[in-house]
Structures are given as C-alpha cells and as structure tokens.
N, C-alpha and C. Protein backbone atom coordinates (compact mmCIF):
# COMPACT_ATOMS: atom_id res chain seq x y z
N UNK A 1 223.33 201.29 75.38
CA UNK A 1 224.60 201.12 74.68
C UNK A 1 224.56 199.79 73.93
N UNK A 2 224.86 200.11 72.74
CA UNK A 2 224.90 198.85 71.86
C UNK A 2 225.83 197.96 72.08
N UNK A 3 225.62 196.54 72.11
CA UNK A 3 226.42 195.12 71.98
C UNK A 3 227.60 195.64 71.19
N UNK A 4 228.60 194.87 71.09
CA UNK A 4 230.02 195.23 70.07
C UNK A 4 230.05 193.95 69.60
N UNK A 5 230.29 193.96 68.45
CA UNK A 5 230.62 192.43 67.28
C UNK A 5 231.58 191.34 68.24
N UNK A 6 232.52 192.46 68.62
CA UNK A 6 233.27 191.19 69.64
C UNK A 6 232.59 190.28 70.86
N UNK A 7 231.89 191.37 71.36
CA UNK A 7 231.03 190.47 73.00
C UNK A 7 230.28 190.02 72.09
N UNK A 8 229.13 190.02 70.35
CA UNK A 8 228.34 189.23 70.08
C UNK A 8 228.96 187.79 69.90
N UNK A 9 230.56 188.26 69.17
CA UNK A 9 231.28 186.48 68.89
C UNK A 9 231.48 186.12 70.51
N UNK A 10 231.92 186.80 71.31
CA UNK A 10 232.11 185.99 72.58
C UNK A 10 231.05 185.59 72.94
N UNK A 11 229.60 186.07 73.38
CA UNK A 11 228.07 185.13 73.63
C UNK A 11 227.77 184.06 72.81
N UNK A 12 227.93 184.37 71.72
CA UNK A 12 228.28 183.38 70.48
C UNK A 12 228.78 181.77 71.20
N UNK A 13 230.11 181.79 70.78
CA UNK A 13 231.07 181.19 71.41
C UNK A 13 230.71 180.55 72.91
N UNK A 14 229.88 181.12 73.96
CA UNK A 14 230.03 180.81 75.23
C UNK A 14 228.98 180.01 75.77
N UNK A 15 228.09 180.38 74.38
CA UNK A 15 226.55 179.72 74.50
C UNK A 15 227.01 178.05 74.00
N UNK A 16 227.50 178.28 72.79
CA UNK A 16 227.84 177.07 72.10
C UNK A 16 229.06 176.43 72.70
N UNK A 17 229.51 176.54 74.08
CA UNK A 17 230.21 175.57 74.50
C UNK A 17 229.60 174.98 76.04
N UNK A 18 228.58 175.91 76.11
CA UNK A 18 227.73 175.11 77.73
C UNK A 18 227.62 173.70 77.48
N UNK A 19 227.08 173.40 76.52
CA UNK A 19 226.52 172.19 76.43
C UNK A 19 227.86 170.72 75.41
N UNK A 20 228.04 170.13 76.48
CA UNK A 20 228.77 168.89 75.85
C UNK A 20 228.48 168.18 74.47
N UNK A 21 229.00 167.99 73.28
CA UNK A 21 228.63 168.06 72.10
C UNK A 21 227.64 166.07 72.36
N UNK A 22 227.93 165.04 73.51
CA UNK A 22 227.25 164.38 73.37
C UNK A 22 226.21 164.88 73.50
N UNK A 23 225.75 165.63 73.88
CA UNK A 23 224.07 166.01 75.00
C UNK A 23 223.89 167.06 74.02
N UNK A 24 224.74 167.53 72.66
CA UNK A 24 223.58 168.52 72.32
C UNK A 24 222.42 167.79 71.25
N UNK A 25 221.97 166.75 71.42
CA UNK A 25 220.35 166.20 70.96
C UNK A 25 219.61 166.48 71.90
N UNK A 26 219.55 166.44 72.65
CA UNK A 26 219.25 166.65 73.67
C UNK A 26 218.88 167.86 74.84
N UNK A 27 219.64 169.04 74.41
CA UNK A 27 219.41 170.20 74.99
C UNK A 27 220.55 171.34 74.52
N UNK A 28 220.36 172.59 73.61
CA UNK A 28 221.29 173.31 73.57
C UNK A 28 221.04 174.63 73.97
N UNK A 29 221.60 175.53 74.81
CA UNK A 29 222.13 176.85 75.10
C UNK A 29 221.96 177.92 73.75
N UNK A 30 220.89 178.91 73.84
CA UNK A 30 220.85 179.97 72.91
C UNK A 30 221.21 181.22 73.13
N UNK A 31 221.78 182.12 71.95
CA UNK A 31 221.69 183.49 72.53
C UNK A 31 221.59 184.69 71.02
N UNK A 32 220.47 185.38 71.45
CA UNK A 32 219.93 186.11 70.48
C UNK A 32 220.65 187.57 70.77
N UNK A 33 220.99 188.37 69.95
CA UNK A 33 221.56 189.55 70.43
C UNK A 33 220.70 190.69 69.65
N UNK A 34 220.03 191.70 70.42
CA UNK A 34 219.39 192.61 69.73
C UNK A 34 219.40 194.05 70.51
N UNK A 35 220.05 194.88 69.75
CA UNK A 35 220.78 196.27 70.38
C UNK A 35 221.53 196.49 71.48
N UNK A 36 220.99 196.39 72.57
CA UNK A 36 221.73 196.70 73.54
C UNK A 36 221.26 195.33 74.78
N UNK A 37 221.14 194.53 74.09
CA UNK A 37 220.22 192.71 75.05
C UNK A 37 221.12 191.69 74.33
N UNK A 38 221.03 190.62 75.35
CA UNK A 38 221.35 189.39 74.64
C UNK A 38 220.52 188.54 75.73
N UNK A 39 219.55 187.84 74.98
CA UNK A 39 218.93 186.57 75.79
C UNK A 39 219.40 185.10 75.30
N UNK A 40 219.70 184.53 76.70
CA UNK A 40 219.87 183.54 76.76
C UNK A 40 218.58 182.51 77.40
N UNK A 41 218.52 181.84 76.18
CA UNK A 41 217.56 180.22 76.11
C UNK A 41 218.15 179.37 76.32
N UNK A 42 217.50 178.06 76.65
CA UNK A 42 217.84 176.84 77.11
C UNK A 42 216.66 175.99 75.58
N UNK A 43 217.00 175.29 74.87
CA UNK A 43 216.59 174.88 74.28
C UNK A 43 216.22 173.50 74.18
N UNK A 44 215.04 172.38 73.94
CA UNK A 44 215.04 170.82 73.73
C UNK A 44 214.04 170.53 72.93
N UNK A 45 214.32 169.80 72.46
CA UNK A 45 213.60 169.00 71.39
C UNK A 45 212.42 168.21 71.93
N UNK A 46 211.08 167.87 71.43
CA UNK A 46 210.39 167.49 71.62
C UNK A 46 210.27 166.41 72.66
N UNK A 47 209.39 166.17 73.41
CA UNK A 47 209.39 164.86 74.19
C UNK A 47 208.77 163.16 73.41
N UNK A 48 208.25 163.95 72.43
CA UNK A 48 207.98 162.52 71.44
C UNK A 48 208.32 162.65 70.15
N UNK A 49 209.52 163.56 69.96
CA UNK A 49 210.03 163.51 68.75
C UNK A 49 209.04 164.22 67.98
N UNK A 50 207.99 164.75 68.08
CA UNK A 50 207.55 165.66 66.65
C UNK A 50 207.30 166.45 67.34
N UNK A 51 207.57 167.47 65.98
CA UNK A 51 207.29 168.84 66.01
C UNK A 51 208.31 170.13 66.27
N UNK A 52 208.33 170.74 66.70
CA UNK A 52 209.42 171.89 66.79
C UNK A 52 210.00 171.69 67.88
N UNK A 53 211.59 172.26 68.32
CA UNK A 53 212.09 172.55 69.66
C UNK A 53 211.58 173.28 70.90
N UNK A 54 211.58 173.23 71.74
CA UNK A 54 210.74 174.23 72.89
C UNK A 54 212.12 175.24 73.30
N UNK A 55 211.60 176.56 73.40
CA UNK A 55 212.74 177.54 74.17
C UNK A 55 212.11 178.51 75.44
N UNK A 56 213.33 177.68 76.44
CA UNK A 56 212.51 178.74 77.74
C UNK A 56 213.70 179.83 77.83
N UNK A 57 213.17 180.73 78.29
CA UNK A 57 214.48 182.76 78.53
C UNK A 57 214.81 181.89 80.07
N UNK A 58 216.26 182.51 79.92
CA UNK A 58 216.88 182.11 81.08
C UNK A 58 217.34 183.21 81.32
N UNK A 59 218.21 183.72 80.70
CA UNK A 59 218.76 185.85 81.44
C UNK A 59 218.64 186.48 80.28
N UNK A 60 218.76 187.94 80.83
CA UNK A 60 218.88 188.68 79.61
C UNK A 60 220.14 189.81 80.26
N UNK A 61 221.13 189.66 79.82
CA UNK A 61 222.23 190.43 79.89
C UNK A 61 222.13 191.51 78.90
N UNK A 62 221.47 193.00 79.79
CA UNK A 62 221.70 194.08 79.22
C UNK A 62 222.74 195.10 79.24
N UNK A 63 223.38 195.65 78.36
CA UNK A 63 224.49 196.66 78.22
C UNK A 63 224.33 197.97 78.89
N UNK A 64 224.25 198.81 79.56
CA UNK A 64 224.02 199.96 80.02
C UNK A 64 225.26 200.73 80.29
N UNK A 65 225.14 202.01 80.40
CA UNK A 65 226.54 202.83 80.41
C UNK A 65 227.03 202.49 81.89
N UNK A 66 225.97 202.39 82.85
CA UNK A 66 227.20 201.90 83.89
C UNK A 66 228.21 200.03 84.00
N UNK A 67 227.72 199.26 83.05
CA UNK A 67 227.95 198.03 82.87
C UNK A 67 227.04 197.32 82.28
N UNK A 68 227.01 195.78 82.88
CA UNK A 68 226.33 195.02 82.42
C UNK A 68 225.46 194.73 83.24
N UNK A 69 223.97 194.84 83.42
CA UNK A 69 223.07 194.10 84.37
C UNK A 69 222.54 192.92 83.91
N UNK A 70 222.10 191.89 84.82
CA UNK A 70 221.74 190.53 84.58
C UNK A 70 220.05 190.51 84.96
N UNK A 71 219.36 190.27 83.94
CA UNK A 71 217.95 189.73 84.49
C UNK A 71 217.45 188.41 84.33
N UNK A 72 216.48 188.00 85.30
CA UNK A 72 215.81 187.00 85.13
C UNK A 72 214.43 186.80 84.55
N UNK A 73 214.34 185.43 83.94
CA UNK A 73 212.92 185.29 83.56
C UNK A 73 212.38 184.54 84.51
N UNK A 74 211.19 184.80 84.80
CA UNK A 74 210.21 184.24 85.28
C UNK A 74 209.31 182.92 84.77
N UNK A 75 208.55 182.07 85.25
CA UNK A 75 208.33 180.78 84.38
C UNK A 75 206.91 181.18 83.13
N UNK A 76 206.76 182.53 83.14
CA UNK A 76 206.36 182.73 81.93
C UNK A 76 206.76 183.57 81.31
N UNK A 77 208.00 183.78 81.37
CA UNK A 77 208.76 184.07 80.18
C UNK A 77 209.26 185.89 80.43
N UNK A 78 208.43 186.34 80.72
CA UNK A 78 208.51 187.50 81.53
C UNK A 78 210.17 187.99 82.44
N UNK A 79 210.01 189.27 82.12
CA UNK A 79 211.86 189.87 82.94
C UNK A 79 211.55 190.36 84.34
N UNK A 80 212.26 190.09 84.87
CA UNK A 80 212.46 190.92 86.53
C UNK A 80 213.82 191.13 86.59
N UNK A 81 213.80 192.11 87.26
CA UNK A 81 215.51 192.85 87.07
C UNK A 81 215.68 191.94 88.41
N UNK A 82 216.94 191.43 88.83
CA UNK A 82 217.94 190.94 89.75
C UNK A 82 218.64 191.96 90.93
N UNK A 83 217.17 192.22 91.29
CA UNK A 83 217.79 193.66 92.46
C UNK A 83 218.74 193.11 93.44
N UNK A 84 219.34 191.67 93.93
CA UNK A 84 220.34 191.51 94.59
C UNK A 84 221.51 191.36 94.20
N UNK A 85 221.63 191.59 92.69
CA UNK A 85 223.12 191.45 91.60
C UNK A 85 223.58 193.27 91.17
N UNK A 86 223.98 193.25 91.25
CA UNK A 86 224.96 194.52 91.24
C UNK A 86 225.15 194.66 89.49
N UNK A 87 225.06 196.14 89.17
CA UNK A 87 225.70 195.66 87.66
C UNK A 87 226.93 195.69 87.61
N UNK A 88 227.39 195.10 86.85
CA UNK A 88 228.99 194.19 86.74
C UNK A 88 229.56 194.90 85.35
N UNK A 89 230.86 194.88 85.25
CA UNK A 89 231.88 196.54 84.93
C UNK A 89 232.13 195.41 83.31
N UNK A 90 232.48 194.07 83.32
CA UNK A 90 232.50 193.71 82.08
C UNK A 90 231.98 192.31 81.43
N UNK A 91 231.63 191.64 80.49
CA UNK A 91 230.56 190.36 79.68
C UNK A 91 231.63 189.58 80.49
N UNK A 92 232.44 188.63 81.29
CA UNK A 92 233.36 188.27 81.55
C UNK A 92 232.29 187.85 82.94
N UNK A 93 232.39 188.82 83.58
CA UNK A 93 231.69 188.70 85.16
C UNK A 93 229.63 188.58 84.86
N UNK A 94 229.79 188.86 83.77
CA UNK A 94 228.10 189.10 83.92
C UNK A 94 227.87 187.44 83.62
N UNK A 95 228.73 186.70 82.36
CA UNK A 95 228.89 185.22 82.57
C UNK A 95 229.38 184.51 83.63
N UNK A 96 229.83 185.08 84.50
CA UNK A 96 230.19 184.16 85.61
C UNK A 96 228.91 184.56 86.33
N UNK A 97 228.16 185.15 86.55
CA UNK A 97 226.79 185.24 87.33
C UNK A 97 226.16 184.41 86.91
N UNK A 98 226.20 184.10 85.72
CA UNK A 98 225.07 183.25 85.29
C UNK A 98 225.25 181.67 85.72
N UNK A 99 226.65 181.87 85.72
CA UNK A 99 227.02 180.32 86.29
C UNK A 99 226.76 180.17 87.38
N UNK A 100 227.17 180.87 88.03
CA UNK A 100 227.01 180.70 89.28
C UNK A 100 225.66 179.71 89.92
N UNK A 101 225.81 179.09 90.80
CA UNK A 101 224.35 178.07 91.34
C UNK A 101 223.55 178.79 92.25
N UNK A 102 224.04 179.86 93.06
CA UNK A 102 223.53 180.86 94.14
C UNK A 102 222.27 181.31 93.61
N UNK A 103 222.59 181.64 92.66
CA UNK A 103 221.56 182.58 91.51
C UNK A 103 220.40 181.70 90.63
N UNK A 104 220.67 180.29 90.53
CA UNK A 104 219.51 179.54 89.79
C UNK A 104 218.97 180.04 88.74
N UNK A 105 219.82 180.47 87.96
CA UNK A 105 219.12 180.64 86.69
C UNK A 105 218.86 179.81 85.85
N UNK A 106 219.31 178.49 86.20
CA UNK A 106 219.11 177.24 85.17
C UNK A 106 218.44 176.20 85.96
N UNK A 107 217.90 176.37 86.70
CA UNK A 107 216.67 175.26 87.29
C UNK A 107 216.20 175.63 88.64
C-alpha cells in the first residue's frame, strides 16, 4: 500500500524537527519515501570537514494493509524485520516506536 502525500508531509515534518536547529551542522535526521517505505537516516558531515556527508539507515517504516511495520538496519546497512514490534494500526505510533529507547534504533 502506497505512502499518502499527507503521512509523506508528516515524515517530512517529523524528520526535520528531531534535530535542534543549533546541532543541525552537526547531525541531521533523513527520510526518503519510495512507494510503500520510508527510510529513515541519521546524517553528519565529515570528521575533517572534506568531502561529502555520511548516511547510516536507521528504520524503515513500511505501509502494509494490516498497518505499519517498523524495521531495523543492521550496521551494514542491511533490513531485519523487528519480530518483537507488532505492526502498529497508524504513522503516529510507528513514530513513537522509533522513539522509544527500549528499541535502540539510534545508538
């Protein structure tokens, strides 16, 4: 089931407020949306100033007819489904999983 323009402006929107506008030199929150996925990156800028930004996958919140399931990446980049997360009924709760600290999806 395809993303809807609205949950793309809300990932939109939810990505671009993780990060405190001092600290975004420093590190910003991505999210790519493509059919029925949205991955979320963690993004930073070089450690000596040249060259390109680095982006590591942090979840990939897929759409499916029974809800939303949450996956994880692995430290090479790679998906594993989150067989102890339940899929979740709307983008609302599938972002609060991600917050969540239980779950470590951000370190």
């Amino acid at each position: 089931m395809k993303i809807s323009e609205l949950d793309r402006a809300r990932l939109k929107k939810w990505a671009e407020q993780r990060i405190p506008a001092h600290a975004k030199a420093e590190i910003t929150v991505g999210c790519a949306v493509r059919g029925s996925a949205a991955v979320i990156t963690e993004e930073r800028p070089p450690w000596d100033g040249v060259g390109e930004w680095t982006s590591r996958r942090v979840a990939r919140l897929r759409r499916t007819d029974e809800g939303w399931q949450v996956d994880g990446a692995d430290r090479n980049g790679r998906w594993y489904p989150c067989d102890r997360l339940p899929t979740v009924s709307s983008l609302d709760e599938a972002l609060t999983v991600l917050d969540d600290p239980r779950h470590a999806f951000w370190g």
